[in-house]
Protein backbone atom coordinates (compact mmCIF):
# COMPACT_ATOMS: atom_id res chain seq x y z
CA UNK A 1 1.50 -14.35 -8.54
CA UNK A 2 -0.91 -13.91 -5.82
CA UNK A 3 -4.48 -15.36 -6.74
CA UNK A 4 -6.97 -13.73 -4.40
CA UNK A 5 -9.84 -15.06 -6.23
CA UNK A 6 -8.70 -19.21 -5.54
CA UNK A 7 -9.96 -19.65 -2.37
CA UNK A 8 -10.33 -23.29 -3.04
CA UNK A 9 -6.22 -23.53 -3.48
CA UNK A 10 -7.26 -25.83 -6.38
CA UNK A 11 -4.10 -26.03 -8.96
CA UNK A 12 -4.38 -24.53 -12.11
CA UNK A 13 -1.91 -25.04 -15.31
CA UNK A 14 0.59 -22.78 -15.52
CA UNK A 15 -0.45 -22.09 -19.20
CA UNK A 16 -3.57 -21.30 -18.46
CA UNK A 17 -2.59 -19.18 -15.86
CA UNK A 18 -0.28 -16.92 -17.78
CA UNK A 19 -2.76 -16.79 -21.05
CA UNK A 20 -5.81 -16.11 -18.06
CA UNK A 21 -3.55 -13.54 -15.32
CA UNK A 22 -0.56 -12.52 -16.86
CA UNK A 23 -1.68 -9.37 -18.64
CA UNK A 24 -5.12 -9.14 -17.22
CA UNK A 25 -2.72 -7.09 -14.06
CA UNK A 26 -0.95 -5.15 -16.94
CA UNK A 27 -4.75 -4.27 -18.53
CA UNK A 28 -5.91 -3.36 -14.91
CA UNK A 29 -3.13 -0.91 -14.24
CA UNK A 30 -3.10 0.51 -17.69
CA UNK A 31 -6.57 0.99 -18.48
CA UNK A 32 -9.79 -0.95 -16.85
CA UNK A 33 -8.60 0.34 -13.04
CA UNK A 34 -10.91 3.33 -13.40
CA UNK A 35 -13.46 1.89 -14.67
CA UNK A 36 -13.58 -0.88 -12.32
CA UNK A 37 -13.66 2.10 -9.35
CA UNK A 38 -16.72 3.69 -10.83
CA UNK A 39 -18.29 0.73 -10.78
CA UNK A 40 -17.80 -0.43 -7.30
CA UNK A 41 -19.01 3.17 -6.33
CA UNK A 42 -21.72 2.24 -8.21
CA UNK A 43 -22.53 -1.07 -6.60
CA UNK A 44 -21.66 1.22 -2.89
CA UNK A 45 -23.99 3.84 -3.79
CA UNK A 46 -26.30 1.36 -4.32
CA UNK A 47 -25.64 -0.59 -0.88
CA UNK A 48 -26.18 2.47 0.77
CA UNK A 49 -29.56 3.11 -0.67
CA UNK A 50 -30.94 -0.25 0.33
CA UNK A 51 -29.05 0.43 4.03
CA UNK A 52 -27.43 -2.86 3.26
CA UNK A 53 -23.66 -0.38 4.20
CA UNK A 54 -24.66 2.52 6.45
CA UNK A 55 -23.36 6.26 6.59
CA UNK A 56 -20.13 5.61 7.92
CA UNK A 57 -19.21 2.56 5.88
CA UNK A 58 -20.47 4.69 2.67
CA UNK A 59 -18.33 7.56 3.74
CA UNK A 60 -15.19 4.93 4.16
CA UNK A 61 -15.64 3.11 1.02
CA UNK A 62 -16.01 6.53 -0.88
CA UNK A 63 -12.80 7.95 0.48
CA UNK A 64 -11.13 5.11 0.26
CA UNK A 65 -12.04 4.99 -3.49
CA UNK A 66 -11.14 8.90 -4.29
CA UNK A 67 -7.87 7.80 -2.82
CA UNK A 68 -6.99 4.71 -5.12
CA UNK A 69 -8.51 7.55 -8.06
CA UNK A 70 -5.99 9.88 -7.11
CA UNK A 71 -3.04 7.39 -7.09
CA UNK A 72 -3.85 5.97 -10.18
CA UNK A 73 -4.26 9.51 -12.14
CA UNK A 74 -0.43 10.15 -10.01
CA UNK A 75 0.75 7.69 -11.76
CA UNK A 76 1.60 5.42 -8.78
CA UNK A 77 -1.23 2.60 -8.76
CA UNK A 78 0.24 -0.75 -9.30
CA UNK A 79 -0.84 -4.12 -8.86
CA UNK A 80 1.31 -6.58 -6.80
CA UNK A 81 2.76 -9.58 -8.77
């Protein structure tokens, strides 16, 4: 399994990798993915409002979100192994 978030390529037990990432991915697609949108348009919106991402990069990040929404309410959002 990919791990995005180990930058550091540090090892990490295989135990506590499955118990840790194993059905966080299964979780994500099932249930927490649309939650976890609304929040990053949350934390966007509020980029935006302290000019910190500016029109365009609002407008990007927006539509790039209502996309991933749509996909996941298709039915087709999954999360690489």
């Amino acid at each position: 399994m990919t791990q995005i978030w180990n930058t550091s390529k540090q090892t990490i037990h295989p135990k506590v990798l499955a118990f840790t990432s194993n059905e966080d991915r299964k979780m994500d697609e099932k249930i927490f993915f649309p939650y976890d949108l609304k929040g990053t348009k949350a934390h966007g919106k509020m980029l935006h409002s302290m000019n910190i991402l500016n029109e365009e990069e609002w407008a990007q990040l927006n539509e790039g979100l209502k996309k991933l929404e749509e996909t996941f309410h298709k039915g087709d959002f999954k999360i690489p192994d």
